[in-house]
N, C-alpha and C. Protein backbone atom coordinates (compact mmCIF):
# COMPACT_ATOMS: atom_id res chain seq x y z
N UNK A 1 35.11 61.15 61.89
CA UNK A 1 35.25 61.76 63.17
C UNK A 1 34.81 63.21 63.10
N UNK A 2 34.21 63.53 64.30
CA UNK A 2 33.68 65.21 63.82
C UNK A 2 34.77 66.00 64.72
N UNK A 3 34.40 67.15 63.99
CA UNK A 3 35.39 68.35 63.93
C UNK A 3 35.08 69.11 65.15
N UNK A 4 36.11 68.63 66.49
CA UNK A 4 35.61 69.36 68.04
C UNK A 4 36.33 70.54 67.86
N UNK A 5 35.73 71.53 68.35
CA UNK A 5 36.28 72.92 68.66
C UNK A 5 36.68 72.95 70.08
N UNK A 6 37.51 73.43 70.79
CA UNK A 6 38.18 73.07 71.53
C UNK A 6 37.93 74.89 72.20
N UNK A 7 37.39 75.25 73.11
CA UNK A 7 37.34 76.25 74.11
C UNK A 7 38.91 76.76 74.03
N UNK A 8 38.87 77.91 73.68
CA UNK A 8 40.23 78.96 73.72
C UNK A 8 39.94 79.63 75.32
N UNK A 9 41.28 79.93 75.74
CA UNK A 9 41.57 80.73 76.81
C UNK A 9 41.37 82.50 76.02
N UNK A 10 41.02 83.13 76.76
CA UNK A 10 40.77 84.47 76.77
C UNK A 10 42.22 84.96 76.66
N UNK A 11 42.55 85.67 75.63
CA UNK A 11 43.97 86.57 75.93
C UNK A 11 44.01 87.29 76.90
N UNK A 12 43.35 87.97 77.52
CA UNK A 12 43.29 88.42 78.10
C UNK A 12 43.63 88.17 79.38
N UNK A 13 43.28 86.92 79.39
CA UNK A 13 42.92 86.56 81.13
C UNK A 13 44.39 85.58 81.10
N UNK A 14 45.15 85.50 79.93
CA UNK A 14 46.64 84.81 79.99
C UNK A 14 47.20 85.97 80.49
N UNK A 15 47.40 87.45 80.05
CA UNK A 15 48.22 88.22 79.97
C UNK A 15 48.05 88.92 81.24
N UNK A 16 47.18 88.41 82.07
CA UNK A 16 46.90 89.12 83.81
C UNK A 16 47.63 88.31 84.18
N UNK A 17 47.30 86.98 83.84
CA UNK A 17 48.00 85.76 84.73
C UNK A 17 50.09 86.01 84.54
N UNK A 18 50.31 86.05 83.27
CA UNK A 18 51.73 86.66 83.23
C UNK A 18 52.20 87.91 84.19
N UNK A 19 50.87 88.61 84.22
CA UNK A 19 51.81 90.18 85.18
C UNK A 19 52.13 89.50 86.41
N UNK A 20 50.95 88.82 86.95
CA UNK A 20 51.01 88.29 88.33
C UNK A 20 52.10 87.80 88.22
N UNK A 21 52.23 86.51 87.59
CA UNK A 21 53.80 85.92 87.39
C UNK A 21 54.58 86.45 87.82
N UNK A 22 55.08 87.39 86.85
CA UNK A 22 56.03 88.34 86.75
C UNK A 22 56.62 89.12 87.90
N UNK A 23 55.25 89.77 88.45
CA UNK A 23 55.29 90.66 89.86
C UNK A 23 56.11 89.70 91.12
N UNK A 24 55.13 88.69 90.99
CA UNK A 24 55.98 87.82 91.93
C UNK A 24 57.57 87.52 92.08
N UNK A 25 57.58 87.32 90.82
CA UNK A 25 58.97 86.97 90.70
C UNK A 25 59.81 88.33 91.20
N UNK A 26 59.62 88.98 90.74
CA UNK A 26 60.16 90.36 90.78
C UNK A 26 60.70 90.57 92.81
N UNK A 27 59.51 90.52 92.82
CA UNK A 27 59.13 90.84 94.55
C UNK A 27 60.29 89.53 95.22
N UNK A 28 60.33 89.00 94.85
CA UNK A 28 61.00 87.87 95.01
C UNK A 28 62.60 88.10 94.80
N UNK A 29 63.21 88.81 94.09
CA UNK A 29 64.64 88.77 93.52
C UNK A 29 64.15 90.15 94.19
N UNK A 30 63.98 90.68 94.47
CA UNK A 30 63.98 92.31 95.49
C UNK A 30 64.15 91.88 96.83
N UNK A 31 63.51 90.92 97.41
CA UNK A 31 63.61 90.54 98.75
C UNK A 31 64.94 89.95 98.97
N UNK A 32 65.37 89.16 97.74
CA UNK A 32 66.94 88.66 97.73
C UNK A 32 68.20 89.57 97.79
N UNK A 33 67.65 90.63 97.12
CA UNK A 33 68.57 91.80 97.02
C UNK A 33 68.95 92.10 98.50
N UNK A 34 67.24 92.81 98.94
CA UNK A 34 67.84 93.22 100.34
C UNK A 34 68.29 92.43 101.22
N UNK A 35 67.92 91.43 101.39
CA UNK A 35 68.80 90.45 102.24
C UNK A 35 70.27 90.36 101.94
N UNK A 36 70.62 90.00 101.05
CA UNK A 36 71.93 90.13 100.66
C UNK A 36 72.95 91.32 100.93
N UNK A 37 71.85 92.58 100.99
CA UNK A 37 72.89 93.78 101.12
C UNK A 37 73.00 94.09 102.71
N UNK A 38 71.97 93.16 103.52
CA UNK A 38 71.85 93.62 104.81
C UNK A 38 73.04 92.72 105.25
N UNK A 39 73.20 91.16 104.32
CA UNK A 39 74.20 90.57 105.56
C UNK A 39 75.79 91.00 104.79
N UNK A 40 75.69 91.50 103.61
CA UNK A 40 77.31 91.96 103.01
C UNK A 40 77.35 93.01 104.49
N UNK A 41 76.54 94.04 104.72
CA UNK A 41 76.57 95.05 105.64
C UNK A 41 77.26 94.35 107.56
N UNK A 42 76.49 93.47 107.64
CA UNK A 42 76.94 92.76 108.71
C UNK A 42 78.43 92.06 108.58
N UNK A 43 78.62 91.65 107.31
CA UNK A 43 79.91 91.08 107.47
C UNK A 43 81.10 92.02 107.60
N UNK A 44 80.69 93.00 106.98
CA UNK A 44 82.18 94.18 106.63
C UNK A 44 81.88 94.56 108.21
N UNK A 45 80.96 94.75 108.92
CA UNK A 45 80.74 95.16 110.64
C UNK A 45 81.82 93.86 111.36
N UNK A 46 81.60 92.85 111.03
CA UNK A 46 81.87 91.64 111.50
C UNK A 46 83.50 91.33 111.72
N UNK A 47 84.17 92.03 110.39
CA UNK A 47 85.34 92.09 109.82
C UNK A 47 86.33 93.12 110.85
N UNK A 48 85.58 94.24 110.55
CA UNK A 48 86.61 95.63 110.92
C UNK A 48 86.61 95.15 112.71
N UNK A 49 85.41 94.36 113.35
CA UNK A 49 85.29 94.17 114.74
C UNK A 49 86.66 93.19 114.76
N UNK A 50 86.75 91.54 114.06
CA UNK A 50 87.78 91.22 114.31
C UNK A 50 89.08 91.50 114.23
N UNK A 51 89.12 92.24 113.07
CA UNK A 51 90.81 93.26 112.67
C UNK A 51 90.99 93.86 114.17
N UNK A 52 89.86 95.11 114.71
CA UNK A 52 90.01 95.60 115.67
C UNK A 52 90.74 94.62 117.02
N UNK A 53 90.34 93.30 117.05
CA UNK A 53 90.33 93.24 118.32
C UNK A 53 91.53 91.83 118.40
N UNK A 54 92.15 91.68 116.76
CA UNK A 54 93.24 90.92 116.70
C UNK A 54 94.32 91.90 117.40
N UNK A 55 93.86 93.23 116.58
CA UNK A 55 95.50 94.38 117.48
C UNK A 55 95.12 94.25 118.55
N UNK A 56 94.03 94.63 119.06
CA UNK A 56 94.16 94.76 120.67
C UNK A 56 94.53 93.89 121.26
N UNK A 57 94.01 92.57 121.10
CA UNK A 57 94.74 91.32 121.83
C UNK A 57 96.84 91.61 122.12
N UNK A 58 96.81 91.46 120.61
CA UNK A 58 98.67 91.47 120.38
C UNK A 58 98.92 92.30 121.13
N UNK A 59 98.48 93.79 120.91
CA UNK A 59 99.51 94.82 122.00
C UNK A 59 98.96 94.50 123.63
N UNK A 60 97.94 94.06 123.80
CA UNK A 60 97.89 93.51 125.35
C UNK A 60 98.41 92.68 126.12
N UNK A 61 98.87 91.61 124.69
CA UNK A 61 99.59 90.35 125.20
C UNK A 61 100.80 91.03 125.84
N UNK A 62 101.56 91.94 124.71
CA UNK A 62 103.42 92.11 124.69
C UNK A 62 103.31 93.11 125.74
N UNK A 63 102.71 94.14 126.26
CA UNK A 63 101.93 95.02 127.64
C UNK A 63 102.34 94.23 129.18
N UNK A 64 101.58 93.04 128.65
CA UNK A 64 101.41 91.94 130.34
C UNK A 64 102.43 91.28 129.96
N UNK A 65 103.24 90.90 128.88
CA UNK A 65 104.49 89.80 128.59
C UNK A 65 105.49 90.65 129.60
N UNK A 66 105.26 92.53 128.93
CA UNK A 66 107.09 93.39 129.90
C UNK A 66 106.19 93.19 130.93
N UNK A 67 104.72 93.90 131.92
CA UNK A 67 105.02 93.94 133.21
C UNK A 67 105.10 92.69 133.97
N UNK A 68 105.06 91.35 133.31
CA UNK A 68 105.42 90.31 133.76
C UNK A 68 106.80 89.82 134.30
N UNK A 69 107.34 90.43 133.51
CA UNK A 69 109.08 89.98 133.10
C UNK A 69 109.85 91.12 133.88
N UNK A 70 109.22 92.38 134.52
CA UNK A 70 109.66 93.30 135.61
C UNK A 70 110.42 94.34 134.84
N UNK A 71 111.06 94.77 136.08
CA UNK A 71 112.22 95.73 135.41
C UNK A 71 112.94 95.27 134.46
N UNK A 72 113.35 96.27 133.72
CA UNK A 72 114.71 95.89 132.55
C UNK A 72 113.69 94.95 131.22
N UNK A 73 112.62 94.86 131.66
CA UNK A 73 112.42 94.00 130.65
C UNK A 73 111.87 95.06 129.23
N UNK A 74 112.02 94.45 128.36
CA UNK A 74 111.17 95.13 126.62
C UNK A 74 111.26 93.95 125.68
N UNK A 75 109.98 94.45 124.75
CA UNK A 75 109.95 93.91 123.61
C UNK A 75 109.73 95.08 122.67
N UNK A 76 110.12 94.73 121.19
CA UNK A 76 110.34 95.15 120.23
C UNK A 76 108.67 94.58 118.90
N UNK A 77 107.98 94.89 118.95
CA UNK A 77 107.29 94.37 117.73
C UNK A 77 106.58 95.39 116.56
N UNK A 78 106.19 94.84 115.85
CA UNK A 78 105.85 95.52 114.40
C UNK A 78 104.06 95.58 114.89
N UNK A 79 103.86 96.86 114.91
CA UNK A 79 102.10 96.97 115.10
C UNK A 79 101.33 96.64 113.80
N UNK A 80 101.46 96.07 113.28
CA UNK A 80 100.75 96.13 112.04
C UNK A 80 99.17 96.06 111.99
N UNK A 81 98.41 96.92 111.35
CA UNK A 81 97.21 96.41 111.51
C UNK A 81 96.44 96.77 110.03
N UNK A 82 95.10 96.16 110.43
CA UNK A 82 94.43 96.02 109.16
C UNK A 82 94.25 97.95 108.84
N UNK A 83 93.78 98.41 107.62
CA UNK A 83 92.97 99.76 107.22
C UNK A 83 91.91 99.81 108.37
N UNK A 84 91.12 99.12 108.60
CA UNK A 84 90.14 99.23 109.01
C UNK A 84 90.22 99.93 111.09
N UNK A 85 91.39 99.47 111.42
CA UNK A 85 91.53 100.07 112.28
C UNK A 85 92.30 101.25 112.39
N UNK A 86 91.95 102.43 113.23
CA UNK A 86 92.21 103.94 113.12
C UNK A 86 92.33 104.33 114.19
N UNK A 87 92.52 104.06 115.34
CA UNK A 87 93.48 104.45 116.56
C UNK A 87 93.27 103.09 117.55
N UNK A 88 94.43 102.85 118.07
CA UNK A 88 94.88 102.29 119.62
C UNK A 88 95.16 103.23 120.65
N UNK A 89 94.73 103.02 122.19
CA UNK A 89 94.81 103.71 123.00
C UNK A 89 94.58 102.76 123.93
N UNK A 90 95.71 103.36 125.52
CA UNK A 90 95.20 102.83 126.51
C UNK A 90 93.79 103.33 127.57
N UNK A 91 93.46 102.47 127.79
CA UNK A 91 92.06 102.73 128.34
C UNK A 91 91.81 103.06 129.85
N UNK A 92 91.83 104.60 130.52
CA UNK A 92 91.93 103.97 132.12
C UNK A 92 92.88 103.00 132.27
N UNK A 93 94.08 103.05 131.89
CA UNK A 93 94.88 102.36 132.57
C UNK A 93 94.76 101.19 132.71
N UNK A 94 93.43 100.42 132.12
CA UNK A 94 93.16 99.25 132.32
C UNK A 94 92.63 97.74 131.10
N UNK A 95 93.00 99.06 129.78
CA UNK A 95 92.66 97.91 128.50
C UNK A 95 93.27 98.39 127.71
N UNK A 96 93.61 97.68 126.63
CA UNK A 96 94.26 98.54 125.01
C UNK A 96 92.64 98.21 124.04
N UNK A 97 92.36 99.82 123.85
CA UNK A 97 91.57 99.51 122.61
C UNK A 97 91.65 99.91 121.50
N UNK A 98 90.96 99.10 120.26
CA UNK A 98 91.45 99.36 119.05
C UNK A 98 90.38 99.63 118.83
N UNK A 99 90.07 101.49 117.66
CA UNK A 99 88.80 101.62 117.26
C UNK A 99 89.25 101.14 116.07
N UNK A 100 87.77 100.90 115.17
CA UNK A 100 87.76 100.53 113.79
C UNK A 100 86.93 101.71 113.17
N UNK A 101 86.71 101.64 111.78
CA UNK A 101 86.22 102.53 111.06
C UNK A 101 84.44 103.11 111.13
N UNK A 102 84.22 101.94 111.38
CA UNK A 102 82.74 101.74 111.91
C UNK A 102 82.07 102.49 112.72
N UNK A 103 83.20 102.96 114.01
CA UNK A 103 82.60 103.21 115.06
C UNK A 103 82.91 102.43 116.20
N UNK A 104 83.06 101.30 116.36
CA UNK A 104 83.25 100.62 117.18
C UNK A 104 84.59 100.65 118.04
N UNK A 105 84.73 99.68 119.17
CA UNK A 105 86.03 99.40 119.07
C UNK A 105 85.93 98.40 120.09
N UNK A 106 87.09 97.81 119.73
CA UNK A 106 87.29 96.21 121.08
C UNK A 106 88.32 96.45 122.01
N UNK A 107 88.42 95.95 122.79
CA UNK A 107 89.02 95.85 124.29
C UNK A 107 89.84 94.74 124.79
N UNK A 108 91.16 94.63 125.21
CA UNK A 108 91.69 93.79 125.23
C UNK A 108 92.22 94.41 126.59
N UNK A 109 92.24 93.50 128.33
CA UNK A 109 92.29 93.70 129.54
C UNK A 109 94.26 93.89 129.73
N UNK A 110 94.49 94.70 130.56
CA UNK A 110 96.43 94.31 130.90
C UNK A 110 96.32 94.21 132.33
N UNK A 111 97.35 93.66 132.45
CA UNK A 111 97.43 93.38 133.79
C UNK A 111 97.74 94.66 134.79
N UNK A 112 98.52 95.28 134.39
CA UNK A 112 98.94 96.50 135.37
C UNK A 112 98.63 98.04 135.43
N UNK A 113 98.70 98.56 136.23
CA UNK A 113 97.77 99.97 135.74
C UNK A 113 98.63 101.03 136.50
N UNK A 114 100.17 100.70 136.29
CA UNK A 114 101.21 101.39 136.26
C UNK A 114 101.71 101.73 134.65
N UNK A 115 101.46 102.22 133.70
CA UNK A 115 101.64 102.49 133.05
C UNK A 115 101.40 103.74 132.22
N UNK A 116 102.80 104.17 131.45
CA UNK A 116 102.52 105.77 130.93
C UNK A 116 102.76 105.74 129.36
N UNK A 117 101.91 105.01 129.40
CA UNK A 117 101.00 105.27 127.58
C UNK A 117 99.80 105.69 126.96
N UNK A 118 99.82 106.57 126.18
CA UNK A 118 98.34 107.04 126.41
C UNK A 118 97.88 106.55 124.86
N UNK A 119 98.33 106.58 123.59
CA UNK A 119 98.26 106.35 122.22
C UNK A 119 99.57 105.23 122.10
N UNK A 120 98.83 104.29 121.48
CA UNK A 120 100.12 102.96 120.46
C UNK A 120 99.97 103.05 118.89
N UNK A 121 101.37 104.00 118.70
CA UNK A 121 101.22 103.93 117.29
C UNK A 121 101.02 102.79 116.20
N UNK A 122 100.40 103.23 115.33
CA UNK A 122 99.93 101.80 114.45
C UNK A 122 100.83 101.82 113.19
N UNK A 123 100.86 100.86 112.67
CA UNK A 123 101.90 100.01 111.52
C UNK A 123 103.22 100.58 111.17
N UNK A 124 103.87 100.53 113.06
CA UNK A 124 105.29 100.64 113.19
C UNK A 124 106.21 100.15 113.68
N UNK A 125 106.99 100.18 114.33
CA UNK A 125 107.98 99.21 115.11
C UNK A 125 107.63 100.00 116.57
N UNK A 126 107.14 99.21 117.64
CA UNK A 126 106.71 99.98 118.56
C UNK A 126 107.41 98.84 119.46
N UNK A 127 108.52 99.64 120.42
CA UNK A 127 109.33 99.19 121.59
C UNK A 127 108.39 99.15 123.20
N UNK A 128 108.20 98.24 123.74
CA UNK A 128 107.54 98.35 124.92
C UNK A 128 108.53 97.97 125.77
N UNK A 129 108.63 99.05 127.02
CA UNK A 129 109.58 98.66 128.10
C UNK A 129 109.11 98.97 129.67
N UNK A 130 109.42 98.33 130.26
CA UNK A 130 109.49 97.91 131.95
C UNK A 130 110.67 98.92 132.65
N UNK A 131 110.04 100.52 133.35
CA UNK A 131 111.00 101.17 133.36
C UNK A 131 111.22 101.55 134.52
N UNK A 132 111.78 100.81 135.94
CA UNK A 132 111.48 100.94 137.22
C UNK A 132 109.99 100.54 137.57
N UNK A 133 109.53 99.39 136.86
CA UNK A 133 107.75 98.91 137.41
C UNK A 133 106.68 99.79 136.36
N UNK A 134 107.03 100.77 135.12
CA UNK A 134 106.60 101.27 134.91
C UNK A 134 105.95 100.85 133.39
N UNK A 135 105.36 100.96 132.85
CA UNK A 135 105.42 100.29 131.32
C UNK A 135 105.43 101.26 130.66
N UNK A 136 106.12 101.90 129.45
CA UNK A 136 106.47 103.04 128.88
C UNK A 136 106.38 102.43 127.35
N UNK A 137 106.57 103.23 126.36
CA UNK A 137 106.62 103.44 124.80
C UNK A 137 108.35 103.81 124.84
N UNK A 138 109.55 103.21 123.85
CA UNK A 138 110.56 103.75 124.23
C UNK A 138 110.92 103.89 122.59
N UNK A 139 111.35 105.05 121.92
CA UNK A 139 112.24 104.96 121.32
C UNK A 139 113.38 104.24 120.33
N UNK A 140 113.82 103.68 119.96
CA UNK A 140 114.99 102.51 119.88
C UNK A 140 115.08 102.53 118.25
């Protein structure tokens, strides 16, 4: 049998073909990166929005629960809220909102716009009362 020599690849022209490789790949786990850091970014946005707008709901509910229930009426509850939210306030008389850290903040509607609250302190025992038609912050 005779002795075939067999055509070699150029080193050369392997070791371009590896950068390319390489580059690609690269470009590739970079594009993963940023994607990844854009939606971690969206979720922590995503987060502090729902924390925000779990308080607001609760203190809106127990708000429309007293001016529902009239005079004489109160409730007693624990504000607790996540870090991420950093003030409650009534809105025009016409929403409780909770800002979050972000910037943002959510909105939760009350029914009555007889009321003399202007700030709801956060992660305390906060008394809501019905005071002649009035909805007040009380003490207790």
């Amino acid at each position: 049998m005779e002795n075939m020599d067999y055509p070699q690849k150029p080193r050369g022209q392997m070791s371009a073909e590896m950068v390319i490789v390489a580059s690609v790949a690269v470009m590739v786990l970079l594009g993963i990166y940023v994607v990844n850091g854009q939606l971690q970014s969206s979720w922590e946005g995503q987060k502090e929005r729902l924390s925000a707008s779990s308080a607001s709901e609760r203190a809106a509910m127990v708000i429309n629960r007293v001016a529902a229930g009239g005079n004489g009426t109160f409730i007693s509850f624990e504000n607790t809220v996540s870090p991420e939210v950093t003030m409650m306030e009534i809105f025009e008389g016409r929403s409780v909102r909770a800002y979050y850290a972000l910037g943002g903040y959510a909105s939760s509607p009350i029914v009555t716009g007889n009321i003399n609250i202007n700030e709801i302190p956060l992660n305390q025992q906060v008394v809501v009362a019905n005071e002649g038609g009035t909805i007040v912050l009380r003490d207790d």
